[in-house]
C-alpha atoms as a PDB file:
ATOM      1  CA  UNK A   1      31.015 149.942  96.372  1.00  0.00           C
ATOM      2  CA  UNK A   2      34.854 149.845  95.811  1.00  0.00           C
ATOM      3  CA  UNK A   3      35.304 151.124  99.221  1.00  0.00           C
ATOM      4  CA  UNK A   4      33.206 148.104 100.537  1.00  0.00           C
ATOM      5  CA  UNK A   5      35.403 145.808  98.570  1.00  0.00           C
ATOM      6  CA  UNK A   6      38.372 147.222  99.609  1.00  0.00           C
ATOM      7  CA  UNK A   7      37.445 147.158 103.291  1.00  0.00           C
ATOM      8  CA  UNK A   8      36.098 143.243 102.926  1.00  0.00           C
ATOM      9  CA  UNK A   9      39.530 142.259 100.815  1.00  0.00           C
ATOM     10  CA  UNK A  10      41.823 143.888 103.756  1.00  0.00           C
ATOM     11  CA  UNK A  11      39.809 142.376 106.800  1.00  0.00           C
ATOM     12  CA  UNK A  12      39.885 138.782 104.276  1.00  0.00           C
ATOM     13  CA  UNK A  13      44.391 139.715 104.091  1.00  0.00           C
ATOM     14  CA  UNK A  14      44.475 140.457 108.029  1.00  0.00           C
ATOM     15  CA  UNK A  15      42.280 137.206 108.832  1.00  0.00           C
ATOM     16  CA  UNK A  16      44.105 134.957 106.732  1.00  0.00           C
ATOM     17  CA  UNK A  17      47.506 136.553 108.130  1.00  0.00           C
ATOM     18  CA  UNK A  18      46.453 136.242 111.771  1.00  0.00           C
ATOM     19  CA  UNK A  19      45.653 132.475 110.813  1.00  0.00           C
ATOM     20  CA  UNK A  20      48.641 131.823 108.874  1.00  0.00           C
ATOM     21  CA  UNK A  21      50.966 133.010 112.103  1.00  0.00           C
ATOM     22  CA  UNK A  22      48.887 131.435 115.104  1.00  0.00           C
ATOM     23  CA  UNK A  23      47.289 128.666 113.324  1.00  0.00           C
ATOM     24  CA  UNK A  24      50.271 126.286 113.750  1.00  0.00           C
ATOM     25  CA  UNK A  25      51.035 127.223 117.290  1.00  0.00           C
ATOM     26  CA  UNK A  26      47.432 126.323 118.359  1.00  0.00           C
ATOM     27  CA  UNK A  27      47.572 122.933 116.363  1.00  0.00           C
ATOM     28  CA  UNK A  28      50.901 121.918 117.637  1.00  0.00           C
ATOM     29  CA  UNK A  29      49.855 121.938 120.818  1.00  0.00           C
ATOM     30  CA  UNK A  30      52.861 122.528 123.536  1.00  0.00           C
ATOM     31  CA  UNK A  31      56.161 122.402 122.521  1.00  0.00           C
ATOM     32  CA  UNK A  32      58.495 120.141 124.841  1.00  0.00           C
ATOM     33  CA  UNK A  33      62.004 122.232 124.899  1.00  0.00           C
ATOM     34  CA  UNK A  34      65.204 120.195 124.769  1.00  0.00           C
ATOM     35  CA  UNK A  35      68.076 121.587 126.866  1.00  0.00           C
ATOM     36  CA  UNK A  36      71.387 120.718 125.950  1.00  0.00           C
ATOM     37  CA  UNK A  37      74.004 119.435 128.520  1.00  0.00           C
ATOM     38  CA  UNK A  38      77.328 120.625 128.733  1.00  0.00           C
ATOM     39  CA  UNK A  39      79.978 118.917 130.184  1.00  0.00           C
ATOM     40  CA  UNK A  40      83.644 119.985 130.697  1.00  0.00           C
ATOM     41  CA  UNK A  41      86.698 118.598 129.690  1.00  0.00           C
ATOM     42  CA  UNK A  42      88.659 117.944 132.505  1.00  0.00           C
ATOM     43  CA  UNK A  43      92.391 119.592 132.511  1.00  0.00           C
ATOM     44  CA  UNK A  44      95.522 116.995 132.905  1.00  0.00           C
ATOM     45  CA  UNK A  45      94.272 114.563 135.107  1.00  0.00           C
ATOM     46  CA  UNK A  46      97.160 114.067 138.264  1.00  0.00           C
ATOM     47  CA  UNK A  47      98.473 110.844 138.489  1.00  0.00           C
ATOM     48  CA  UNK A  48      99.809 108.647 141.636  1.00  0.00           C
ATOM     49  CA  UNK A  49     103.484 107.693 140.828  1.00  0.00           C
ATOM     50  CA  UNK A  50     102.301 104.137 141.280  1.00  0.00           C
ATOM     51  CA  UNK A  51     105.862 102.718 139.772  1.00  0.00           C
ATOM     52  CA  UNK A  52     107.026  99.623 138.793  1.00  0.00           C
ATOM     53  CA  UNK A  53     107.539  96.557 141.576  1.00  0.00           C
ATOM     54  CA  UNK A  54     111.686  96.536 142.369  1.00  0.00           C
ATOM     55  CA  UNK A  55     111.686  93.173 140.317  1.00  0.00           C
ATOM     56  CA  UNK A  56     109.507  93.228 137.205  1.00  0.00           C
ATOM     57  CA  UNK A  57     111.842  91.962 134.645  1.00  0.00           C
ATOM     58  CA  UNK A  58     114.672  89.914 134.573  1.00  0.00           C
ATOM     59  CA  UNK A  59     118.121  91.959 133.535  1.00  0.00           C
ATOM     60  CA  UNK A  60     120.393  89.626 131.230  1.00  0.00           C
ATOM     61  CA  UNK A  61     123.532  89.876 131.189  1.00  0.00           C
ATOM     62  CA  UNK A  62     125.534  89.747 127.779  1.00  0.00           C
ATOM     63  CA  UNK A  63     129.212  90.044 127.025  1.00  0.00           C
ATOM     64  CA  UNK A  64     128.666  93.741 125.697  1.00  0.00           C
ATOM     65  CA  UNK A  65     128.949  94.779 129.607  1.00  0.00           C
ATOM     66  CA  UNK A  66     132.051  92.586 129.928  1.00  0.00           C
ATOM     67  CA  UNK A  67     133.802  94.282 126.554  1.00  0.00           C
ATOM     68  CA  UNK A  68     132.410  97.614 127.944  1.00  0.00           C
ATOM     69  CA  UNK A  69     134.039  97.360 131.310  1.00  0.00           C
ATOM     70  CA  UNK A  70     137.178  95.676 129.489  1.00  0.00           C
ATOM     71  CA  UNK A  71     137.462  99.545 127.445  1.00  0.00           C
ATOM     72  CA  UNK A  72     137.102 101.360 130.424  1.00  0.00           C
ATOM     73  CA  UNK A  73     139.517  99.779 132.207  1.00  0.00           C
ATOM     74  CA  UNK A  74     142.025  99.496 129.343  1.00  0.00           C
ATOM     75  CA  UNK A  75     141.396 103.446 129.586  1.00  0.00           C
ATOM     76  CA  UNK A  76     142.762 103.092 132.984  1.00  0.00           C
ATOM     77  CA  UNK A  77     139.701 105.454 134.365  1.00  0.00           C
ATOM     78  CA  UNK A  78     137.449 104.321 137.350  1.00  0.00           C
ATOM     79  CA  UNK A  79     134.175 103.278 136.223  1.00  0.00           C
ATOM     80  CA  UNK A  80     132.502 105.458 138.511  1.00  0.00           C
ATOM     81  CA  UNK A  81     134.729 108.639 137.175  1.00  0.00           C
ATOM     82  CA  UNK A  82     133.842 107.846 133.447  1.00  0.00           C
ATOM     83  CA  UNK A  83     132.379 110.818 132.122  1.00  0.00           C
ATOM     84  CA  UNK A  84     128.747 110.342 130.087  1.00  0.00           C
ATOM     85  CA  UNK A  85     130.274 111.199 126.663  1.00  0.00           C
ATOM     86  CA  UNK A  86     133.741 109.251 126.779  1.00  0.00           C
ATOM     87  CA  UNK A  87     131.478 106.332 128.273  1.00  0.00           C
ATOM     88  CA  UNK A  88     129.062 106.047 125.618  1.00  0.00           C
ATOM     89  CA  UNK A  89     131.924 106.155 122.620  1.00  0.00           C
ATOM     90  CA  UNK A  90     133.955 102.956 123.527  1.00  0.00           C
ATOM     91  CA  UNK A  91     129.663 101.243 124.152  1.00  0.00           C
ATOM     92  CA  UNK A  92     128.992 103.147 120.036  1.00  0.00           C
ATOM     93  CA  UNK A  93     132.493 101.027 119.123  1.00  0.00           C
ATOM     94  CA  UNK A  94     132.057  97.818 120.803  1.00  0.00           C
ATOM     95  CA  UNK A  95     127.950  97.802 119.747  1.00  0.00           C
ATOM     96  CA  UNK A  96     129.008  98.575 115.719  1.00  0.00           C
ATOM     97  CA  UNK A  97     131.058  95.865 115.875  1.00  0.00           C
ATOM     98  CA  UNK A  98     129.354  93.278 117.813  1.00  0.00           C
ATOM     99  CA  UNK A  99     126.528  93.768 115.808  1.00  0.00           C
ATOM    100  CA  UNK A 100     127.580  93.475 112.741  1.00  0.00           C
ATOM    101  CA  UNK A 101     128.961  90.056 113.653  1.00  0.00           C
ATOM    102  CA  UNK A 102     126.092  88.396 114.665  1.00  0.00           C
ATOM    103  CA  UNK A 103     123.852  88.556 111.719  1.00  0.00           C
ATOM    104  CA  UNK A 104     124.151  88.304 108.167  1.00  0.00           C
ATOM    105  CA  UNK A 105     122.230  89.398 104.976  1.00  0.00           C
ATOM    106  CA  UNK A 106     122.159  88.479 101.339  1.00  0.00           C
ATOM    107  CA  UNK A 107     123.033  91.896  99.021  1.00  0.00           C
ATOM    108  CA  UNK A 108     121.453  91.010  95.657  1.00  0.00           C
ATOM    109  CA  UNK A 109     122.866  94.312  93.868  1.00  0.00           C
ATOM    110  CA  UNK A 110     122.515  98.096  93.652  1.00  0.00           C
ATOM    111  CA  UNK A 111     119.750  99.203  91.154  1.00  0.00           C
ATOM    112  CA  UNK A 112     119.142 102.511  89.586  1.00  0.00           C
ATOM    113  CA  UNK A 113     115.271 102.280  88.481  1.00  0.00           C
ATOM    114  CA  UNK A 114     112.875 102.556  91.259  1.00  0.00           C
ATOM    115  CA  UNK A 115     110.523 100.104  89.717  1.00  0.00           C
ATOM    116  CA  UNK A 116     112.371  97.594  89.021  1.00  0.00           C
ATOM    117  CA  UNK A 117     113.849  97.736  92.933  1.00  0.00           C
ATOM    118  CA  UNK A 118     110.069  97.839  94.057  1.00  0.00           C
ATOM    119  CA  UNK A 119     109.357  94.555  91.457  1.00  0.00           C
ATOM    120  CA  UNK A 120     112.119  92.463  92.966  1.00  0.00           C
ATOM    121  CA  UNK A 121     111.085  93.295  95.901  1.00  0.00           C
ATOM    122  CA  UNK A 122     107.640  92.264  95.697  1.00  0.00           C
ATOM    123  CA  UNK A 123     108.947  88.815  93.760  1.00  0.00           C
ATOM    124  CA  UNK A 124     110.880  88.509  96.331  1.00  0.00           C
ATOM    125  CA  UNK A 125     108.344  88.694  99.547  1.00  0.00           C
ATOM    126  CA  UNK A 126     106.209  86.733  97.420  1.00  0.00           C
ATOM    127  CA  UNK A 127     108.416  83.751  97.748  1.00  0.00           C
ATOM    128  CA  UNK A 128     108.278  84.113 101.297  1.00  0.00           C
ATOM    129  CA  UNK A 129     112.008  85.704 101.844  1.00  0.00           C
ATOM    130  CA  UNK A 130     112.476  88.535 103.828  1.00  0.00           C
ATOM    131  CA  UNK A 131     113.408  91.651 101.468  1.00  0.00           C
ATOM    132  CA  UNK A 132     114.838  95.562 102.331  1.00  0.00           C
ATOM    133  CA  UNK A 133     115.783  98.388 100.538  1.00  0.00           C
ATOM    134  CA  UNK A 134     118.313 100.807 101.499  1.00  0.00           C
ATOM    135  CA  UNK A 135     117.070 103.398 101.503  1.00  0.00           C
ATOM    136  CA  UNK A 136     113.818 101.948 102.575  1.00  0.00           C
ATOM    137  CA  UNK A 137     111.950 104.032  99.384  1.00  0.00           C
ATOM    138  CA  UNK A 138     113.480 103.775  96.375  1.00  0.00           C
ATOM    139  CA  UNK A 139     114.419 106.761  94.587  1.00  0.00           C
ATOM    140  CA  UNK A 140     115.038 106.425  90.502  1.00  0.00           C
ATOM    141  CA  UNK A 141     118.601 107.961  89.580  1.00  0.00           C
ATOM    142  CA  UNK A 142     119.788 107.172  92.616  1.00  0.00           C
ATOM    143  CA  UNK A 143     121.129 103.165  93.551  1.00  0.00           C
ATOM    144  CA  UNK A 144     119.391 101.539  96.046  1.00  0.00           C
ATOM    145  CA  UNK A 145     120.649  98.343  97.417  1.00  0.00           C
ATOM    146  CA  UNK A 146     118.211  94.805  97.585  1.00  0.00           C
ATOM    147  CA  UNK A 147     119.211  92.962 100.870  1.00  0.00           C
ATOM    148  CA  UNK A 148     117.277  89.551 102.071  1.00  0.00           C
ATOM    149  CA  UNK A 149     117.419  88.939 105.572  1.00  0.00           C
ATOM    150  CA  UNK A 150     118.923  89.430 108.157  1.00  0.00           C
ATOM    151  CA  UNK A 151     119.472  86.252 109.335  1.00  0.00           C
ATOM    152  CA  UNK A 152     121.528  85.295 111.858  1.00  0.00           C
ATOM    153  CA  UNK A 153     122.904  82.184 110.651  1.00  0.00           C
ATOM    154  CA  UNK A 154     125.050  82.506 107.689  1.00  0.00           C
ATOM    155  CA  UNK A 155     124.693  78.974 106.280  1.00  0.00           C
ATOM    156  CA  UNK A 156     120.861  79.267 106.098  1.00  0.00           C
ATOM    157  CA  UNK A 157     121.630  82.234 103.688  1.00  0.00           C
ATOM    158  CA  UNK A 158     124.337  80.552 101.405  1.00  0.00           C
ATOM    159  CA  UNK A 159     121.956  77.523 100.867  1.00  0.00           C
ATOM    160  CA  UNK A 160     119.257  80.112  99.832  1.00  0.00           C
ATOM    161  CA  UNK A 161     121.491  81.995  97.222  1.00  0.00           C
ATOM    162  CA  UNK A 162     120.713  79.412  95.022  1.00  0.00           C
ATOM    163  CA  UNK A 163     116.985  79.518  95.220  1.00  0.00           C
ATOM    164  CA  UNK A 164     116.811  83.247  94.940  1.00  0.00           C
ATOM    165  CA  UNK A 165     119.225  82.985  91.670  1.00  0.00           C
ATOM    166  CA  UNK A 166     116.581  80.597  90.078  1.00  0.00           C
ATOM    167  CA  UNK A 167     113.819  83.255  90.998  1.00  0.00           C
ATOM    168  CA  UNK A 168     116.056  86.811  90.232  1.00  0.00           C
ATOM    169  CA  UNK A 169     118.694  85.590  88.193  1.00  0.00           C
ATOM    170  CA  UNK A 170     121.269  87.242  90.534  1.00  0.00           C
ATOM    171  CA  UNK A 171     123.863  85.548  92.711  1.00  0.00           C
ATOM    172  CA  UNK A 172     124.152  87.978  95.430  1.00  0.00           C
ATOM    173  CA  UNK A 173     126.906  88.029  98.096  1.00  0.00           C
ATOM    174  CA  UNK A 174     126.888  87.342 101.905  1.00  0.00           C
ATOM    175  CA  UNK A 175     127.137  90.215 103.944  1.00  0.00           C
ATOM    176  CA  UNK A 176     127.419  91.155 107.923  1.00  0.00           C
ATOM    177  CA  UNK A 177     124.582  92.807 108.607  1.00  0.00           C
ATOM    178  CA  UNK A 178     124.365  96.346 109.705  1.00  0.00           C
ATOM    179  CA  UNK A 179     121.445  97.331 111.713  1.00  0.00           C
ATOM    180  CA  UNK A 180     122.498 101.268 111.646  1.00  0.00           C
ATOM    181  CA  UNK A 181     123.353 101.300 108.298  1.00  0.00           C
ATOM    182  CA  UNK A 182     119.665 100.903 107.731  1.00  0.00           C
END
């Protein structure tokens, strides 16, 4: 009888295996197959040198060109003969000093303790004025100077020392402003 048993249990195993494998195919019914696309990247795409029209900005003229061609000449060396590195030197000079003279800041003082340069500074935007550090990220040890402005009036900034000395508590001192120091 065990051999009976043993015959009925394995043909019971294989049934319920057979089921368990083909059961779900048959009740899913066909399977719709998605196929993915591929498309490429294209390489560098080649553009038409379309250019700019001859006239698509106006060119102003300042008195930098006139001081420039005043240096070369006082170098007694034809413009056109000017080599590139002698040229740009006398532009450096004339540009330091040209721009310093147009604008002016307001140095409040030279500070030591990042946080307390990052507090005045804050206090200071608050209010509406315009407030840099150099260097632009305070370091602690190391002094970092509080500007406002630039401006490029220098009476606008005297007659706001005295509001930002009610808000800091420091007088500050008028300054040409340097736009490479920064």
């Amino acid at each position: 009888m065990s051999n009976r048993f043993q015959n009925r249990l394995v043909g019971v195993v294989v049934i319920v295996a057979l089921g368990v494998l083909f059961l779900p195919d048959l009740l899913n019914g066909k399977k719709q197959r998605q196929e993915e696309t591929f498309t490429e990247i294209p390489l560098k795409p080649v553009l038409n040198d379309t250019g700019l029209p001859e006239k698509a900005y106006d060119v102003v003229s300042t008195d930098l060109d006139e001081k420039v061609a005043q240096a070369q000449a006082a170098s007694s060396v034809e413009p056109d003969k000017v080599e590139p590195e002698k040229a740009t030197l006398p532009q450096a000079k004339l540009d330091k000093s040209s721009l310093s003279k147009s604008a002016w800041t307001l140095r409040l003082g030279s500070f030591n303790n990042a946080k307390n340069v990052t507090a005045l500074v804050e206090r200071l935007r608050k209010k509406g004025f315009s407030a840099y550090t150099l260097p632009p990220k305070p370091i602690d040890g190391k002094l970092t100077k509080v500007f406002v402005g630039p401006d490029v009036s220098k009476d606008k900034l005297i007659n706001l020392q005295s509001d930002i000395e009610k808000l800091t508590q420091l007088k500050g001192r008028v300054e040409p402003y340097n736009p490479i120091e920064s």
